[in-house]
C-alpha atoms as a PDB file:
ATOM      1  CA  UNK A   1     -15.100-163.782  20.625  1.00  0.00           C
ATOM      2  CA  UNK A   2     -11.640-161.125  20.450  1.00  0.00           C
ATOM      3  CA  UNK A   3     -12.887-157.789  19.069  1.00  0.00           C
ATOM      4  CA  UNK A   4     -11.727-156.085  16.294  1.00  0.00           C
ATOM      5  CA  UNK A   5     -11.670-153.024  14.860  1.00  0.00           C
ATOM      6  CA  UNK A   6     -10.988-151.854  11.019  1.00  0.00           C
ATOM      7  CA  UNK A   7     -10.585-148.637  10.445  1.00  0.00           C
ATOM      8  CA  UNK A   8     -10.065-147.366   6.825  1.00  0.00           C
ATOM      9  CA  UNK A   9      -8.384-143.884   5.324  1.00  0.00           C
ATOM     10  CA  UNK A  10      -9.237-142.661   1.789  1.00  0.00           C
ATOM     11  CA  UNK A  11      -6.371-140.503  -0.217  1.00  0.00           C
ATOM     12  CA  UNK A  12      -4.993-140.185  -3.312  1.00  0.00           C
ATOM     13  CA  UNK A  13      -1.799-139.203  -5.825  1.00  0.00           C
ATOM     14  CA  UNK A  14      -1.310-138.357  -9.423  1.00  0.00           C
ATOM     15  CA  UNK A  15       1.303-140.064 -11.189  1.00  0.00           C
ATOM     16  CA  UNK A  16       1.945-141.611 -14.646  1.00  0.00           C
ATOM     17  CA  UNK A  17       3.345-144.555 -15.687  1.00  0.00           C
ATOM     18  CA  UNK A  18       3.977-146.798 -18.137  1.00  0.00           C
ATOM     19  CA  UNK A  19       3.720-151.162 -18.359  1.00  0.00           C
ATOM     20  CA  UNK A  20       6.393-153.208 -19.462  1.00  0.00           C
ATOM     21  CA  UNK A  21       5.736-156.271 -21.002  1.00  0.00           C
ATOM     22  CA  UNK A  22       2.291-155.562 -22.006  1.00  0.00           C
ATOM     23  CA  UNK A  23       0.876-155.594 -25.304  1.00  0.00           C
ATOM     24  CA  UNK A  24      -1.693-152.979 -25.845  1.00  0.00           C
ATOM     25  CA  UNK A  25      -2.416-148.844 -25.024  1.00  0.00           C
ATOM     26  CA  UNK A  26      -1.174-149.405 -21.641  1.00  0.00           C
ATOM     27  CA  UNK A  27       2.339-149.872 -22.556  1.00  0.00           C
ATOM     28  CA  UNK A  28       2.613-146.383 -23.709  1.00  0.00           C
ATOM     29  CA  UNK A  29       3.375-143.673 -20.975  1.00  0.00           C
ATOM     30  CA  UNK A  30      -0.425-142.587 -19.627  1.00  0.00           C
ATOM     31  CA  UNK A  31      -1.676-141.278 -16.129  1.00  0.00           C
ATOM     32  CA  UNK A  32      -3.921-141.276 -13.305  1.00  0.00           C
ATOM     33  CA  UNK A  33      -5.377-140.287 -10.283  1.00  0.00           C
ATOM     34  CA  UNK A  34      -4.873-142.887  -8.432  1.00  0.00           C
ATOM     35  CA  UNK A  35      -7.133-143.485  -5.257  1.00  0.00           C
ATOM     36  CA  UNK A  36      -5.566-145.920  -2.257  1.00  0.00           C
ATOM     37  CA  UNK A  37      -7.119-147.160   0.253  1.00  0.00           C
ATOM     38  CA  UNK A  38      -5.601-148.149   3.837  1.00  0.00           C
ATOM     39  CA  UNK A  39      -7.066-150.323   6.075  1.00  0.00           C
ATOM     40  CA  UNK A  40      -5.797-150.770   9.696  1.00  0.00           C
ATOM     41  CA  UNK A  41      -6.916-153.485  12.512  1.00  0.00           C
ATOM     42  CA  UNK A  42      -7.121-153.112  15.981  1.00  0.00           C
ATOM     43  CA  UNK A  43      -7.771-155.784  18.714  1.00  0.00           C
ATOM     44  CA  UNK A  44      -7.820-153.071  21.757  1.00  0.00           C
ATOM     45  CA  UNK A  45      -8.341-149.746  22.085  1.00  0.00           C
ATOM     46  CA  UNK A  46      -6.344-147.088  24.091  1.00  0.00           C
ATOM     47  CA  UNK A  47      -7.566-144.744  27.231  1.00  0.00           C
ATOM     48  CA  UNK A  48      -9.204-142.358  24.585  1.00  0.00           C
ATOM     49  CA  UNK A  49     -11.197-145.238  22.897  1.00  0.00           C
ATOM     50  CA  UNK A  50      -9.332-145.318  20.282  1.00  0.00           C
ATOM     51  CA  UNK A  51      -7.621-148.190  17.718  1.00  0.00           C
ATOM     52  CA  UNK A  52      -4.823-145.444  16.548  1.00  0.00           C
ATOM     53  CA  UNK A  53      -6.117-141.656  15.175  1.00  0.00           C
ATOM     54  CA  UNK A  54      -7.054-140.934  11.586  1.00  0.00           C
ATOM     55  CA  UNK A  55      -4.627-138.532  11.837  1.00  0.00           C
ATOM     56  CA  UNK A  56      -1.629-141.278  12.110  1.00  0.00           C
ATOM     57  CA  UNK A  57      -2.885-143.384   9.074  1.00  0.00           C
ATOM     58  CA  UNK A  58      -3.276-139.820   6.933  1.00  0.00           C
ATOM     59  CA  UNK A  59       0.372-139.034   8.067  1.00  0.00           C
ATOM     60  CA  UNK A  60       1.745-142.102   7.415  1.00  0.00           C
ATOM     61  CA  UNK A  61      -0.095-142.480   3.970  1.00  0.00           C
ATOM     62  CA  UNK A  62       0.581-139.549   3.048  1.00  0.00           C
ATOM     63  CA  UNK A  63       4.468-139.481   3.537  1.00  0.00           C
ATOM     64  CA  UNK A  64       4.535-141.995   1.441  1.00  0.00           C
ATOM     65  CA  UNK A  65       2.593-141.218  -1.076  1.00  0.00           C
ATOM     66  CA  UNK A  66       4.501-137.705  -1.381  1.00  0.00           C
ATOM     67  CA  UNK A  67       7.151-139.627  -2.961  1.00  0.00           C
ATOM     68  CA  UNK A  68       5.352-140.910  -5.728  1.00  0.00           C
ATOM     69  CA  UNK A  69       2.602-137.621  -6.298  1.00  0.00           C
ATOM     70  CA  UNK A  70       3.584-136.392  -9.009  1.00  0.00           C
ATOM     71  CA  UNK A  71       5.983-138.350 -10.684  1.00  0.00           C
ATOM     72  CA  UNK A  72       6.404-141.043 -13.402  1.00  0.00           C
ATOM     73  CA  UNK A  73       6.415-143.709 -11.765  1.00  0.00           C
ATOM     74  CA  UNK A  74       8.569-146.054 -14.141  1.00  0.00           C
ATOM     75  CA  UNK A  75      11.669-143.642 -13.241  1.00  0.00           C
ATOM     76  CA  UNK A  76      11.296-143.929  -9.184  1.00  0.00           C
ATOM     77  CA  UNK A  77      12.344-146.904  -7.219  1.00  0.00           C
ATOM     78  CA  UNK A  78      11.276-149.465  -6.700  1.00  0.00           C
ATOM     79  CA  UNK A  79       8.952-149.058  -9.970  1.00  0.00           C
ATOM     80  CA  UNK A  80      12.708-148.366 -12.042  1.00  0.00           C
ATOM     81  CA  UNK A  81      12.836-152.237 -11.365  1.00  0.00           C
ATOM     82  CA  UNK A  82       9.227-153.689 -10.995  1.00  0.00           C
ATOM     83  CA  UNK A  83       6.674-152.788 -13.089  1.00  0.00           C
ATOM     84  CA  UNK A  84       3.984-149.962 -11.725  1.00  0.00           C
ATOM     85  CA  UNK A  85       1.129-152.007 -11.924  1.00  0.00           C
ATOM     86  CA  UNK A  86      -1.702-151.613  -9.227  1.00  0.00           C
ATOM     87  CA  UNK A  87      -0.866-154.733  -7.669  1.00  0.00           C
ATOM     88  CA  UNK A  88       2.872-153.806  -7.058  1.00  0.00           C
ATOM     89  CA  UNK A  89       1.994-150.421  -6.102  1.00  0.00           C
ATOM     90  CA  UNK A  90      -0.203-151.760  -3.380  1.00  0.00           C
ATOM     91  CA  UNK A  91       1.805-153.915  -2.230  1.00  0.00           C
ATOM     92  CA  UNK A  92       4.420-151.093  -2.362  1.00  0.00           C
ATOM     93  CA  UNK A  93       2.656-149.015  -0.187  1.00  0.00           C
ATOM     94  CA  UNK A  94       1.179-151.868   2.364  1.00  0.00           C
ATOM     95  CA  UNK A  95       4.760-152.518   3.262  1.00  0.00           C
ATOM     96  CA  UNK A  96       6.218-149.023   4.067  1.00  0.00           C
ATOM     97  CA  UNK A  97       2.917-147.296   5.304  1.00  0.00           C
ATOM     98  CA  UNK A  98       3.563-150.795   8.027  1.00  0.00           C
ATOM     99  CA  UNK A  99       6.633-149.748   8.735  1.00  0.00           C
ATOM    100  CA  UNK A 100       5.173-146.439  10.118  1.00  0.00           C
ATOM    101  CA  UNK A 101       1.873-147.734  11.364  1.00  0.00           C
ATOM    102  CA  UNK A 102       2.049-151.012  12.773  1.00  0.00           C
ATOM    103  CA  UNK A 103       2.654-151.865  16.310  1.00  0.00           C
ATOM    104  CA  UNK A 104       1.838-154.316  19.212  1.00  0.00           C
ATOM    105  CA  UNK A 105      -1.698-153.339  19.123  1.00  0.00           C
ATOM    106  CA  UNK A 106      -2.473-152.215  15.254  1.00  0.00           C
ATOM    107  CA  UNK A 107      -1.448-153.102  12.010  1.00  0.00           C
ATOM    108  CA  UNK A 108      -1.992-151.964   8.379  1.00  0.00           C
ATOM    109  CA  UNK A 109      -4.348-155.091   7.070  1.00  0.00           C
ATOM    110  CA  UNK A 110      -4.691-154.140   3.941  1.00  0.00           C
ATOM    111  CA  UNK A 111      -4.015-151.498   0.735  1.00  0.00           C
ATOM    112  CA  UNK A 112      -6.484-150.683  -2.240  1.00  0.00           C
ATOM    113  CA  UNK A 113      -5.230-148.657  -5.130  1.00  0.00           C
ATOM    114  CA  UNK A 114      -8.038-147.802  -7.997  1.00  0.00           C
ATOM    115  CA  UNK A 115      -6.758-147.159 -11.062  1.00  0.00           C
ATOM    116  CA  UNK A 116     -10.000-146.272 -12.063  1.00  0.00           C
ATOM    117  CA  UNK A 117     -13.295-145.564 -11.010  1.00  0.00           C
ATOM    118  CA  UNK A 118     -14.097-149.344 -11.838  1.00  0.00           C
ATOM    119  CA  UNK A 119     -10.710-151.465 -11.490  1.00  0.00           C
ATOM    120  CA  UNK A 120      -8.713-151.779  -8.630  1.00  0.00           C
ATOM    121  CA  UNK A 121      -6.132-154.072  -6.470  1.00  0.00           C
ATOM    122  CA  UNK A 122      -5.882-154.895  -3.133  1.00  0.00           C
ATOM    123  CA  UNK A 123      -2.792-155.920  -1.224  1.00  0.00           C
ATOM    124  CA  UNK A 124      -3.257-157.702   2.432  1.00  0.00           C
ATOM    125  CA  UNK A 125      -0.896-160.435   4.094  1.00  0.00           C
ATOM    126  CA  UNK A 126      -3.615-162.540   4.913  1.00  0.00           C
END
């Protein structure tokens, strides 16, 4: 059996937005504070027995999310053109948090953004 490891970092922005092609409250400009979860896999470990540190998720997360904290989300890109719905803004943020995280021996496996205490979506390339 090939180990593997999942480690998981817990953050989150503020930003509003608003959903096009929606009928209902939604549709009108509203907020939240959004909570997104990133999920990394390892197979190995390195001398210090570790996957990758926390501290490289948090930075990479974070640099990201620093561009949408904040804002309204329907004005920044790639939200100008796609709607900023929880599934487009995790896969949004799966793809350039990978760009920062993943390597030859970890990669970003998944993204979770709650939109609420009780309603999420996750993003993975399964």
């Amino acid at each position: 059996m090939n180990p593997c490891y999942t480690l998981k970092v817990v953050t989150d922005f503020a930003a509003s937005h608003a959903l096009r092609n929606y009928e209902g409250a939604c549709q009108r400009l509203h907020g939240h504070n959004w909570k997104v979860e990133v999920e990394v896999k390892a197979r190995q470990l390195n001398d210090a027995g570790m996957a990758i540190d926390f501290k490289a998720i948090k930075s990479a997360t974070n640099q990201v999310l620093d561009g949408l904290d904040h804002y309204h989300l329907n004005d920044i890109p790639p939200f100008d053109k796609i709607n900023p719905t929880a599934e487009n803004i995790a896969g949004f943020l799966y793809k350039e948090i990978s760009k920062q995280i993943n390597d030859n021996s970890v990669c970003v496996s998944s993204v979770t953004v709650w939109e609420t205490e009780r309603a999420c979506a996750r993003y993975s390339e399964e």
